[in-house]
N, C-alpha and C. Protein backbone atom coordinates (compact mmCIF):
# COMPACT_ATOMS: atom_id res chain seq x y z
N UNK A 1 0.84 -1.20 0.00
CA UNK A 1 0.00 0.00 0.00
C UNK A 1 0.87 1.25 0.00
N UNK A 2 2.01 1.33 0.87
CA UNK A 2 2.65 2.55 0.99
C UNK A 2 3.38 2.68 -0.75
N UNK A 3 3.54 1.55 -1.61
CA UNK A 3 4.62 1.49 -2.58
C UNK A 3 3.17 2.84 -3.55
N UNK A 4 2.20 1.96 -3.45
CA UNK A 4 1.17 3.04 -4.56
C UNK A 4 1.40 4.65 -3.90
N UNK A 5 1.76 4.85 -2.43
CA UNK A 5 1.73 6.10 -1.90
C UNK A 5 2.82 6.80 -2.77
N UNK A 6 4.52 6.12 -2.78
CA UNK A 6 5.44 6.93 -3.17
C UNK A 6 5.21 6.51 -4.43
N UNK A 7 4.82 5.58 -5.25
CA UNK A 7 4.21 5.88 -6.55
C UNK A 7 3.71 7.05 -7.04
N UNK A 8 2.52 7.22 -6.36
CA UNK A 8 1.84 9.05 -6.82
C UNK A 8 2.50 10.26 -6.59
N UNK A 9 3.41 9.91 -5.34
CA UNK A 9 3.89 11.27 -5.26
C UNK A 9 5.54 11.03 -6.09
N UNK A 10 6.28 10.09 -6.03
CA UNK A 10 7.16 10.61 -7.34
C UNK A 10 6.48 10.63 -9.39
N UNK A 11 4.96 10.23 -9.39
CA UNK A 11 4.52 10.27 -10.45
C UNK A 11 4.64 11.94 -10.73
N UNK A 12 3.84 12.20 -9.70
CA UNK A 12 3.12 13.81 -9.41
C UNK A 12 4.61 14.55 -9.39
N UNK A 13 5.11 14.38 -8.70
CA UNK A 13 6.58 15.38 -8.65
C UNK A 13 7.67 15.30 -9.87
N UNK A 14 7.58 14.31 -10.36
CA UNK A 14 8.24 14.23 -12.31
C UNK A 14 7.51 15.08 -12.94
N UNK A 15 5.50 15.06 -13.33
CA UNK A 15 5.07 15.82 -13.92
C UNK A 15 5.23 17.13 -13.01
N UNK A 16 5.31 17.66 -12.12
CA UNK A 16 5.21 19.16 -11.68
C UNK A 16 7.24 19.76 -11.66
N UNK A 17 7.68 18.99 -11.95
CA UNK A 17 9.29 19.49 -12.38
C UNK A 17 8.92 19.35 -13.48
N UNK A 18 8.98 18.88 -14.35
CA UNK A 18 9.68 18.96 -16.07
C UNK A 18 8.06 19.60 -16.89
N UNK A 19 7.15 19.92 -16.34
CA UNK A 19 5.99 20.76 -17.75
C UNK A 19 5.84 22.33 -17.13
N UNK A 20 5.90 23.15 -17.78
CA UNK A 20 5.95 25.07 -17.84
C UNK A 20 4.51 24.76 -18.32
N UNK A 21 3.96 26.03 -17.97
CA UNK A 21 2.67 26.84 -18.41
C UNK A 21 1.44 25.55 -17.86
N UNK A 22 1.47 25.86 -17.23
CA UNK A 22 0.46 25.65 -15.88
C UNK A 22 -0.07 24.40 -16.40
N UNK A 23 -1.67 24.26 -15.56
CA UNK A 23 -2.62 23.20 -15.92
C UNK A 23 -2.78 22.24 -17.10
N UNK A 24 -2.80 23.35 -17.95
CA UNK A 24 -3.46 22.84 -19.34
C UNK A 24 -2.14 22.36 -19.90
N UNK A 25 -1.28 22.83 -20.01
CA UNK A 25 0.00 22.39 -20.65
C UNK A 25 0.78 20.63 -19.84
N UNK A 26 -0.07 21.04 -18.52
CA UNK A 26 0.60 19.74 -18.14
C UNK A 26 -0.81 18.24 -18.04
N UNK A 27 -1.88 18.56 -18.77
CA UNK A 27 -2.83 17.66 -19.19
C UNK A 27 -2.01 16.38 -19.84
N UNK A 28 -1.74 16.50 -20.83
CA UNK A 28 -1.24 15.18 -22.03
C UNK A 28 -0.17 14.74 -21.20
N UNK A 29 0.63 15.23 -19.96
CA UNK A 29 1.81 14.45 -19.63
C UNK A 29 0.44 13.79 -18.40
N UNK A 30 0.04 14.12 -17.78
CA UNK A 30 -0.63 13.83 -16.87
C UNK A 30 -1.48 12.77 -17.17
N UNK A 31 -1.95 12.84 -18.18
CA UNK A 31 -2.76 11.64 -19.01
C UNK A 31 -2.06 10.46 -19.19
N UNK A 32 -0.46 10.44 -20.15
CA UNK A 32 -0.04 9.61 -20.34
C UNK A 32 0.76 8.84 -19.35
N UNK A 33 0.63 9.56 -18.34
CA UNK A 33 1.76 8.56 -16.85
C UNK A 33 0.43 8.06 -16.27
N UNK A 34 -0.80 8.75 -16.06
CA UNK A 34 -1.70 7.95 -15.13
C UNK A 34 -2.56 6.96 -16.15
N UNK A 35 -3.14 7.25 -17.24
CA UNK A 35 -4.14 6.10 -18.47
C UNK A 35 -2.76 5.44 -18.86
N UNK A 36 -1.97 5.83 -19.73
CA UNK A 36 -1.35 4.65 -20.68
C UNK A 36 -0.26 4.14 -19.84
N UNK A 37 0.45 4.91 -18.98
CA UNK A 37 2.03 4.18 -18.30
C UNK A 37 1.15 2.85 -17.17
N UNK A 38 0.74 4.13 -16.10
CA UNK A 38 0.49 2.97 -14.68
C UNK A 38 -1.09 2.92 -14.84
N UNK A 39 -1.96 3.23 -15.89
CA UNK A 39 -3.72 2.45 -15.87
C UNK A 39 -4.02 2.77 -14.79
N UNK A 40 -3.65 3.56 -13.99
CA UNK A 40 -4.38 3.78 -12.77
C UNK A 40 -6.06 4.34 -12.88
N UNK A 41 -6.61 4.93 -14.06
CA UNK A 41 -7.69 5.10 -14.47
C UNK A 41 -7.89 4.84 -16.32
N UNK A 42 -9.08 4.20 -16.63
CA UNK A 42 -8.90 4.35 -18.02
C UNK A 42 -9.32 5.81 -18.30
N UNK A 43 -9.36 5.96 -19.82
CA UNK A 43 -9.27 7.24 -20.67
C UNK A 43 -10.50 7.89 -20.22
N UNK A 44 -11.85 6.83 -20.16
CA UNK A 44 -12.84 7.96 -19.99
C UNK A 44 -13.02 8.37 -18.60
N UNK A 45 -12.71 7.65 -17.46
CA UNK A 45 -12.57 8.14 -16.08
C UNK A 45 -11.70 9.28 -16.00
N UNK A 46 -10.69 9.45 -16.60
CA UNK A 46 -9.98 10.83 -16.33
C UNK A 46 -10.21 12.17 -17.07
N UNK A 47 -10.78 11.81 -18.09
CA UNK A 47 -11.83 12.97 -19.07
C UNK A 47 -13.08 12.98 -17.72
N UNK A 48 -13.28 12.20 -17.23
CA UNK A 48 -14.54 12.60 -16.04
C UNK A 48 -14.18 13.44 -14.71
N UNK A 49 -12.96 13.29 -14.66
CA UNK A 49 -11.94 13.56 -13.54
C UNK A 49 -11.70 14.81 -13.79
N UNK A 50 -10.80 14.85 -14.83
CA UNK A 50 -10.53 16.38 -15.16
C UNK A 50 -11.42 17.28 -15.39
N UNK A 51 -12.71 17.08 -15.96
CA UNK A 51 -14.13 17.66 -16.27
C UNK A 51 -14.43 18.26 -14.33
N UNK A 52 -14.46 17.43 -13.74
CA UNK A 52 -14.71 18.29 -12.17
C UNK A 52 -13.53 18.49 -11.73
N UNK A 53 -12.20 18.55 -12.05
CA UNK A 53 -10.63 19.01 -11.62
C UNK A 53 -11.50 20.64 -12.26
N UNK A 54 -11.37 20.97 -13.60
CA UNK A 54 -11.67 21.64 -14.15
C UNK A 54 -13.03 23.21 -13.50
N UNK A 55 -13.84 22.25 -12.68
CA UNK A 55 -14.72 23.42 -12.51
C UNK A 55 -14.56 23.77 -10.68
N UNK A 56 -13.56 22.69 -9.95
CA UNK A 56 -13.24 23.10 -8.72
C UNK A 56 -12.35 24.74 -8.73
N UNK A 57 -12.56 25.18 -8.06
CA UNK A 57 -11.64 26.34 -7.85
C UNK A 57 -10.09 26.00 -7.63
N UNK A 58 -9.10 26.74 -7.96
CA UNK A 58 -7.39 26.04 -7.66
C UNK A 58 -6.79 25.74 -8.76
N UNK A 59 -5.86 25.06 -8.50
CA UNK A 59 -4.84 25.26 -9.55
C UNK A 59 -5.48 23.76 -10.43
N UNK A 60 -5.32 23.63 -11.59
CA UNK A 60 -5.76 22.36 -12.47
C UNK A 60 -4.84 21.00 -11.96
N UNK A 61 -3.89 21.53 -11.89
CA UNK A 61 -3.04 20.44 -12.15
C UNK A 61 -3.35 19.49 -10.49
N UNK A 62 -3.17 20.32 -9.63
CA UNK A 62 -3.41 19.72 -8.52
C UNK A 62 -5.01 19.40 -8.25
N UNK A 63 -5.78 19.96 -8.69
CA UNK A 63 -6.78 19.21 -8.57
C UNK A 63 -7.12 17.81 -9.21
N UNK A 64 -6.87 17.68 -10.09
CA UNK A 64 -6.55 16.38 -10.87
C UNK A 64 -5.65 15.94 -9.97
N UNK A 65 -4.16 16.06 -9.40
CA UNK A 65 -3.67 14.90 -8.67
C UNK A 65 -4.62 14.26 -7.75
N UNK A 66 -4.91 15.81 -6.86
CA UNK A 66 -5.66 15.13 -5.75
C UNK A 66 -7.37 13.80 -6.26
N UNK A 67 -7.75 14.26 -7.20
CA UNK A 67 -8.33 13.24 -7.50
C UNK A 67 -7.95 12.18 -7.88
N UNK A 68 -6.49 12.03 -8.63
CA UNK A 68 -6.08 10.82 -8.68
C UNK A 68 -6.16 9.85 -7.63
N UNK A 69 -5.22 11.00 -6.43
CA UNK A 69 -4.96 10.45 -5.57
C UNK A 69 -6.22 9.85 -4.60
N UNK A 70 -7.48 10.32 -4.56
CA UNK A 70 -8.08 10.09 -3.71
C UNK A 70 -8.83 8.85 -4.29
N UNK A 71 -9.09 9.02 -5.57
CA UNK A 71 -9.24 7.45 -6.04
C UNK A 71 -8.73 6.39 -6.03
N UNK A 72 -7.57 6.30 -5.76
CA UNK A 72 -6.29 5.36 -5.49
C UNK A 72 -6.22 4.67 -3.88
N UNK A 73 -6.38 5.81 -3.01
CA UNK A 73 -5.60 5.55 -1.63
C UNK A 73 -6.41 6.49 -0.78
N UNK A 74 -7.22 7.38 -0.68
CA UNK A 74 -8.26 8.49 -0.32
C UNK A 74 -7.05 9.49 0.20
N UNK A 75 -7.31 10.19 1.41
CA UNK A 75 -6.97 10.76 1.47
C UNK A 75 -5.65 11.38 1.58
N UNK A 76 -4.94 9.68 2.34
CA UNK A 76 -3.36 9.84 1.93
C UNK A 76 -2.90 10.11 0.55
N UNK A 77 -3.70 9.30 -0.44
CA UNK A 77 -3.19 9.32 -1.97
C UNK A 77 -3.68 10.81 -2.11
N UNK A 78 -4.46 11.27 -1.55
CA UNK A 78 -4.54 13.09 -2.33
C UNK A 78 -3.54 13.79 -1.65
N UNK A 79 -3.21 13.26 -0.58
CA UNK A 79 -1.71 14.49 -0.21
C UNK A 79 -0.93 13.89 -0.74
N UNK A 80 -0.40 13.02 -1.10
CA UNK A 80 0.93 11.94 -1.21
C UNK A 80 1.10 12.93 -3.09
N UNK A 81 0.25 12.96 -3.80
CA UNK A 81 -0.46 13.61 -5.10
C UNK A 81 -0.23 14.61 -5.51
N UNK A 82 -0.96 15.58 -4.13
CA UNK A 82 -1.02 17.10 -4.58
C UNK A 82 0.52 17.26 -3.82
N UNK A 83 1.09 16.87 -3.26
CA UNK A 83 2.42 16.59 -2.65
C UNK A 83 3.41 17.11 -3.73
N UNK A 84 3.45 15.83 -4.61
CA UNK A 84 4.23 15.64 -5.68
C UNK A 84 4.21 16.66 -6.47
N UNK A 85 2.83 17.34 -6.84
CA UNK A 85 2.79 18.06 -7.94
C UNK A 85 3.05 19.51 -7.65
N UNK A 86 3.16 19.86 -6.31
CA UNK A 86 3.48 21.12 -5.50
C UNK A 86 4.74 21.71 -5.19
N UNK A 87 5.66 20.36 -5.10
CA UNK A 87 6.78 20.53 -4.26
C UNK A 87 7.77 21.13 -5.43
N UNK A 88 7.86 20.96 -6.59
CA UNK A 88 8.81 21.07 -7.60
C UNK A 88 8.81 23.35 -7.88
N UNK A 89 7.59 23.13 -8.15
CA UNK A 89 7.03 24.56 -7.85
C UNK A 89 7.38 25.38 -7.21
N UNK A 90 7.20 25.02 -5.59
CA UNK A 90 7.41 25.66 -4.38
C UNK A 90 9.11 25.42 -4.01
N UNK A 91 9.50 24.98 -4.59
CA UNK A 91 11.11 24.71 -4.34
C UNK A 91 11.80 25.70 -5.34
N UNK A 92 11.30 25.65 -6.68
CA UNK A 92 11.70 26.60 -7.52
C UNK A 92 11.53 27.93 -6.98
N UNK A 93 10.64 28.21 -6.89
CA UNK A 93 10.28 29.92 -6.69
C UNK A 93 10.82 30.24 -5.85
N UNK A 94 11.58 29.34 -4.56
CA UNK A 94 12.07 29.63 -3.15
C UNK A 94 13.14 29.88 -3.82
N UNK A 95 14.27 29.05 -4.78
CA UNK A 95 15.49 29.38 -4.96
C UNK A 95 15.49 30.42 -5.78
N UNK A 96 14.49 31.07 -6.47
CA UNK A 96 14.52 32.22 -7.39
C UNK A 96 14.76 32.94 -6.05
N UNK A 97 13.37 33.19 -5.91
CA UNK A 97 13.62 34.51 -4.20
C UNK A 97 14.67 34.71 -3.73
N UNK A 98 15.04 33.46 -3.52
CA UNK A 98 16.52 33.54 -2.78
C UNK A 98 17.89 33.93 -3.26
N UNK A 99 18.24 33.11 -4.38
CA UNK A 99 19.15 33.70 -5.20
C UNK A 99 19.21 34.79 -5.97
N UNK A 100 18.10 34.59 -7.04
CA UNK A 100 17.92 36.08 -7.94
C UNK A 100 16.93 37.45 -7.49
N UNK A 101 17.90 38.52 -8.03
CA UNK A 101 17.00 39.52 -7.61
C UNK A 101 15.95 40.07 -9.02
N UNK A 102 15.22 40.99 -8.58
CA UNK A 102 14.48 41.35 -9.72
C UNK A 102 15.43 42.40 -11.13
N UNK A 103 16.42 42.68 -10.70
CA UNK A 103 17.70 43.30 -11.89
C UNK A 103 18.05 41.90 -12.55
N UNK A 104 18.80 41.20 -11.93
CA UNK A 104 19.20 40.34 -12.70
C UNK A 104 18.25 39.18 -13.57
N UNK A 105 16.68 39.03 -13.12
CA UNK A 105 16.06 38.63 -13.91
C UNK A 105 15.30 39.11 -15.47
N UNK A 106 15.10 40.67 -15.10
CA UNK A 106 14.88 41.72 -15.95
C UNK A 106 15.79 41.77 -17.15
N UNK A 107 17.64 41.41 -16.41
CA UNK A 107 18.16 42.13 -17.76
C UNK A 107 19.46 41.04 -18.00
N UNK A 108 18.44 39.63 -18.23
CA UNK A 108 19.38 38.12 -18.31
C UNK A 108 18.88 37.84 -19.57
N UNK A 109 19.42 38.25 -20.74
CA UNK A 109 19.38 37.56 -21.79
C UNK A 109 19.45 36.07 -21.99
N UNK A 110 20.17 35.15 -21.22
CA UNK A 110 19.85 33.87 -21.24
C UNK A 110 18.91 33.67 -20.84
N UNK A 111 18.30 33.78 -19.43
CA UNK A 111 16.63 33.46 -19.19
C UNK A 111 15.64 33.81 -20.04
N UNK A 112 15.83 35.03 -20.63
CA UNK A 112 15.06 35.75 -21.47
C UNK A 112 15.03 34.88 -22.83
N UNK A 113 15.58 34.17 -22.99
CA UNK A 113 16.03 33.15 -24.25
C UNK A 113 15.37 32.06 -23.75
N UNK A 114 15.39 31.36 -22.94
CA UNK A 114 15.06 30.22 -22.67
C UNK A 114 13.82 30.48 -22.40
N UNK A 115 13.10 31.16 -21.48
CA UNK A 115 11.79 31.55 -21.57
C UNK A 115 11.28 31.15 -23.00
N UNK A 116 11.50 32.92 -23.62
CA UNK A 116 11.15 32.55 -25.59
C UNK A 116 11.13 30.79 -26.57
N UNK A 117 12.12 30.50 -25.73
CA UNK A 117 12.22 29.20 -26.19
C UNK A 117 10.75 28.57 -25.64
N UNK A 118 10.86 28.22 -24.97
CA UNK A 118 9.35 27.36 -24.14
C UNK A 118 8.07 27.29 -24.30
N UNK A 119 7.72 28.86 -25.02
CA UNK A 119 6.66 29.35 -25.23
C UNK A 119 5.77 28.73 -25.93
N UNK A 120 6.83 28.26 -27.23
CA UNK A 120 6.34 27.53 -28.19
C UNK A 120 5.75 25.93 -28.13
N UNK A 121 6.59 25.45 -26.95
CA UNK A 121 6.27 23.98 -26.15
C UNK A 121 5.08 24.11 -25.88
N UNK A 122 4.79 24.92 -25.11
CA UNK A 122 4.13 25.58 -24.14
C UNK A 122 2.04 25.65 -24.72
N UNK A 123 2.49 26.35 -25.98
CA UNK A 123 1.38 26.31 -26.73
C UNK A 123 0.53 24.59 -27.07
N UNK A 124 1.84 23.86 -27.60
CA UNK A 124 1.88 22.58 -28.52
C UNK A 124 1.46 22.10 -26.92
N UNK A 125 1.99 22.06 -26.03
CA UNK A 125 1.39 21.12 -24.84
C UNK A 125 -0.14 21.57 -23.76
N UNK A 126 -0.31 22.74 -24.58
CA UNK A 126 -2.06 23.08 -24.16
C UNK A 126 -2.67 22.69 -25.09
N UNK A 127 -2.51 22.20 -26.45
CA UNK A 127 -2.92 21.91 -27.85
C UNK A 127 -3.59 20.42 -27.50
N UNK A 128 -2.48 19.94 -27.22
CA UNK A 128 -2.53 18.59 -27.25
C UNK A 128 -3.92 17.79 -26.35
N UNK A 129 -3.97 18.64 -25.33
CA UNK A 129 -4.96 17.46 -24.30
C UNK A 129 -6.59 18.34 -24.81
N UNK A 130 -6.52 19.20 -25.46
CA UNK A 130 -8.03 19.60 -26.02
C UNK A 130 -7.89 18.82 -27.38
N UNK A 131 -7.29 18.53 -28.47
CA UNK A 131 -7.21 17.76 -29.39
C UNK A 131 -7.55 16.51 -28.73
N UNK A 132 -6.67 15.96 -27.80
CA UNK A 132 -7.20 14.62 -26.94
C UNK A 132 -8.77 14.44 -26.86
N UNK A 133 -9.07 15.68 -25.80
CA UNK A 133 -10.72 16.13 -25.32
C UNK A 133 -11.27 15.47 -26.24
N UNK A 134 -11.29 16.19 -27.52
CA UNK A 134 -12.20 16.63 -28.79
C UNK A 134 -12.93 15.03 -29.18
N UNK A 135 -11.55 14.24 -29.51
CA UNK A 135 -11.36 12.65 -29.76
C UNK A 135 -12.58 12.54 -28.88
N UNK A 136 -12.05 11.94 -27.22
CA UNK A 136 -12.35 11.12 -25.83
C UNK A 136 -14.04 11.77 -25.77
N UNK A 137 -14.35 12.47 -26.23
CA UNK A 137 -15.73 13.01 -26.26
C UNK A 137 -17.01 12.72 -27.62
N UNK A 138 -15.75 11.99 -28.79
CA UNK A 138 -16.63 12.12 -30.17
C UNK A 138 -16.98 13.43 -30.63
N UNK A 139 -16.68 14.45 -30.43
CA UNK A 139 -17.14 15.36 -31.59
C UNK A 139 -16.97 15.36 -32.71
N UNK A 140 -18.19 15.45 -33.37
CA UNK A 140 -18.40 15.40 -34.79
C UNK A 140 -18.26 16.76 -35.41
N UNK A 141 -18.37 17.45 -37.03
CA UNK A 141 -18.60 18.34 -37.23
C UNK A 141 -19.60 19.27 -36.70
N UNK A 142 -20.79 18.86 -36.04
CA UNK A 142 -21.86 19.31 -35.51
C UNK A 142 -21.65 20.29 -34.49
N UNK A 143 -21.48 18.84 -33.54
CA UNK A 143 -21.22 19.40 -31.78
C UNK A 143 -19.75 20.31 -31.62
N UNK A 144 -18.29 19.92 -32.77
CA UNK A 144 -17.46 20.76 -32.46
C UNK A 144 -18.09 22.76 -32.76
N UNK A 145 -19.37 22.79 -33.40
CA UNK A 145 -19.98 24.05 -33.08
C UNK A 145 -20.10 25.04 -31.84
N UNK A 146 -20.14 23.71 -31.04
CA UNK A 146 -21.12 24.00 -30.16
C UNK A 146 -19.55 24.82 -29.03
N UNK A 147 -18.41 24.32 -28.64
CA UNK A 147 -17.31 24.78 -27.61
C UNK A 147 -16.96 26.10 -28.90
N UNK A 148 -16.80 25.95 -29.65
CA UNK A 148 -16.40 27.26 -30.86
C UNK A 148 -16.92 28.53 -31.33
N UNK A 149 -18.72 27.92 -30.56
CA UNK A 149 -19.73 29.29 -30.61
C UNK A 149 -19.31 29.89 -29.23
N UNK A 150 -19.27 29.13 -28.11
CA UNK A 150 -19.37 29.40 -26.77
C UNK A 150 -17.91 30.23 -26.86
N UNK A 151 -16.84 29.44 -27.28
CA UNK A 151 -15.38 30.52 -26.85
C UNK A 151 -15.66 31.79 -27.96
N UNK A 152 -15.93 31.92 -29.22
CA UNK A 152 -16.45 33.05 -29.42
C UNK A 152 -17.21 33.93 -28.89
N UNK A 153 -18.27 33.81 -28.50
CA UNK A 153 -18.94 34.71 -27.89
C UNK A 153 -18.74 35.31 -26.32
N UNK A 154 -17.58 34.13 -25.86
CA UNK A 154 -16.81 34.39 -24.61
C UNK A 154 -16.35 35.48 -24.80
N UNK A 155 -15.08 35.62 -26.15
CA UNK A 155 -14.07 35.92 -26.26
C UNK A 155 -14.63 38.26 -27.22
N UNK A 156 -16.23 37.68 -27.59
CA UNK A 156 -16.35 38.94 -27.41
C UNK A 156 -16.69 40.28 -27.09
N UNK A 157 -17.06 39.83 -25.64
CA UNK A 157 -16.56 40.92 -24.32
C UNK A 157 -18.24 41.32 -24.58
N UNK A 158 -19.19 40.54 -25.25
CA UNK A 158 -20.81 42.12 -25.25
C UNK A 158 -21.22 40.86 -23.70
N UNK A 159 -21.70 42.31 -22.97
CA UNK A 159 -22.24 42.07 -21.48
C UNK A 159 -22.89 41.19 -21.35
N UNK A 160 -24.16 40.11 -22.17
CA UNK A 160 -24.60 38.98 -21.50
C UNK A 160 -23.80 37.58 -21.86
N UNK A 161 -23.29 38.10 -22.56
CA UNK A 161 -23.25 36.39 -23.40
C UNK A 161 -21.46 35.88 -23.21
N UNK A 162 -20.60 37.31 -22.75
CA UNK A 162 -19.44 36.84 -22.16
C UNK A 162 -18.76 35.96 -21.01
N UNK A 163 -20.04 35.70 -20.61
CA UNK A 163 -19.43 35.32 -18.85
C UNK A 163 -19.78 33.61 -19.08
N UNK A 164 -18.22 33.42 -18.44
CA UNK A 164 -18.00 31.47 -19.26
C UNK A 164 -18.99 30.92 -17.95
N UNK A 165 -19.34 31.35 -16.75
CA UNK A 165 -20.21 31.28 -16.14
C UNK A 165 -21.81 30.91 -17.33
N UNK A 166 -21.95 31.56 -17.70
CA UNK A 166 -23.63 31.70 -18.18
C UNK A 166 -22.96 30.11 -19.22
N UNK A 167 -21.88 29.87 -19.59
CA UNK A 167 -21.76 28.91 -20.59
C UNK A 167 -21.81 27.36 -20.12
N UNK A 168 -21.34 27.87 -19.01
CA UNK A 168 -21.28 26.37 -17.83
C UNK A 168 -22.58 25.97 -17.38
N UNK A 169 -22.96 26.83 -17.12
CA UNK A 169 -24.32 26.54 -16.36
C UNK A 169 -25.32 26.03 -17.92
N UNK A 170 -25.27 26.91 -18.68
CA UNK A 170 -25.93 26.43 -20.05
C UNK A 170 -25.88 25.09 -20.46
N UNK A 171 -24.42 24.52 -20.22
CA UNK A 171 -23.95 23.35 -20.85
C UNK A 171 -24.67 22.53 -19.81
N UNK A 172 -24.34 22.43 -18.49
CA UNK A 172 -24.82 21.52 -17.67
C UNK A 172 -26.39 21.20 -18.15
N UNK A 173 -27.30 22.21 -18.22
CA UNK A 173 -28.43 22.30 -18.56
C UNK A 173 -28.45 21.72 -19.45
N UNK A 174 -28.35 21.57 -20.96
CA UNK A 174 -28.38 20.88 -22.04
C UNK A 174 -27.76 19.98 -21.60
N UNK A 175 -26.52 19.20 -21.14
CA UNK A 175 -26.90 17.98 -21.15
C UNK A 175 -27.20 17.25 -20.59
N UNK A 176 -27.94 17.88 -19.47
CA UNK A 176 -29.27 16.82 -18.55
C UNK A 176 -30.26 16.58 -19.03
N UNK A 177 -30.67 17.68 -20.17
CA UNK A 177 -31.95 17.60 -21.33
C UNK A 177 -31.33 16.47 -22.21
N UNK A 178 -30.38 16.48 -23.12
CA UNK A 178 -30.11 15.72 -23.21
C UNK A 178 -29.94 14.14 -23.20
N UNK A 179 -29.16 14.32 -22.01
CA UNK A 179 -29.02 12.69 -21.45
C UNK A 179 -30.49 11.78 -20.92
N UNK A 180 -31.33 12.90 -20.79
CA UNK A 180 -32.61 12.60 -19.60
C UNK A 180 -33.37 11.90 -20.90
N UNK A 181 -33.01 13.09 -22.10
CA UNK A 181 -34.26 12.75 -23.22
C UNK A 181 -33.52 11.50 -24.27
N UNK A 182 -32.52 10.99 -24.27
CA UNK A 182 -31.70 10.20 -24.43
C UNK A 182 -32.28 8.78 -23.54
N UNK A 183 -32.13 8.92 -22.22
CA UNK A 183 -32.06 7.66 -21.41
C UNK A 183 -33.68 7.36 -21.30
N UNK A 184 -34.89 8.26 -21.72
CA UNK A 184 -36.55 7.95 -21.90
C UNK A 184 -36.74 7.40 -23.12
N UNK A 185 -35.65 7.83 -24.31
CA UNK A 185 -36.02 7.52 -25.50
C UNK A 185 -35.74 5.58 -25.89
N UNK A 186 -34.44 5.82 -25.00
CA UNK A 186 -33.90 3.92 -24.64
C UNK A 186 -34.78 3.36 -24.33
N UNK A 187 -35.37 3.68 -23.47
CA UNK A 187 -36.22 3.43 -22.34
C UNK A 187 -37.59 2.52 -23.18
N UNK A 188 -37.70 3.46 -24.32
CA UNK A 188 -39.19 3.29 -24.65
C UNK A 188 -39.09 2.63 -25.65
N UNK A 189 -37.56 2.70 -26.37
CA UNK A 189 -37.68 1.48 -27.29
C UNK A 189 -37.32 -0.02 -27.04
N UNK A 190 -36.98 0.21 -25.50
CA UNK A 190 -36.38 -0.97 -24.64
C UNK A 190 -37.65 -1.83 -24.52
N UNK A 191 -38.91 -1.45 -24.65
CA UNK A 191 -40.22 -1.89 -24.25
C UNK A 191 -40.88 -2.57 -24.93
């Protein structure tokens, strides 16, 4: 039991050292160490996982550990988890503080390079786990309408129809209509 404990938390602490640009960028590594390396959940349990990682308040990435973790081992596996995925973070930023000041980060052409460099990773590894999504969900030409109307009309700022709030709550709504009018329609040809 303890081996699955330091399991999650050196899983969690590999992905929170080696992926930049937060949550979304560290999805597809997060996917492929917990579904394809150690199966600790299949594909559609963690598209279910990340779907409520996603609307908890906090950082993404750790909310997803801690759900890993709490599915695994409860509550030890969610610290042992959010552990891993914290510590790499919080160790970094301490030795920035500590060592560098705000001059020498400002006017370091090597950091400033390597940054620039990443950016581009950075993009390609938020790319990747909504391309994943898109798959793990079936969207067709149809329904991919449907996230493409919503981030448009997110994205243009007129007072009712901007707030990803009104989009969430919308979505939930449709697909309880949905699923409801879906699982009566089974229902009745089940008969």
């Amino acid at each position: 039991m303890n081996n699955i404990l330091l399991q999650l938390f050196t899983t969690f602490l590999k992905i929170g050292a080696f992926t930049f640009g937060g949550g979304w960028a560290m999805i597809s590594i997060i996917e492929k160490e917990i579904v394809d390396k150690h199966h600790w959940l299949d594909r559609e349990e963690f598209l279910d996982q990340l779907a409520v990682a996603q609307s908890l308040p906090g950082i993404l990435a750790v909310n997803i550990s801690v759900a890993v973790g709490d599915r695994l081992r409860g509550t030890r596996g969610s610290i042992c988890a959010a552990l891993g995925t914290i510590m790499p973070s919080f160790l970094i930023i301490l030795a920035i503080a500590i060592f560098l000041t705000p001059d020498l980060i400002k006017n370091n052409a090597t950091l400033d390079a390597i940054f620039r460099g990443i950016r581009p990773a950075v993009v390609a590894l938020i790319i990747a786990p909504v391309i994943s999504a898109a798959k793990a969900a079936k969207l067709n030409r149809y329904t991919f309408l449907i996230p493409v109307a919503a981030a448009a009309l997110i994205w243009s700022k007129l007072p009712v129809v901007s707030s990803p709030i009104l989009w969430i709550v919308l979505g939930g709504i449709g697909g309880y209509i949905w699923f409801t009018r879906n699982a009566m329609r089974n229902k009745m040809q089940s008969k």
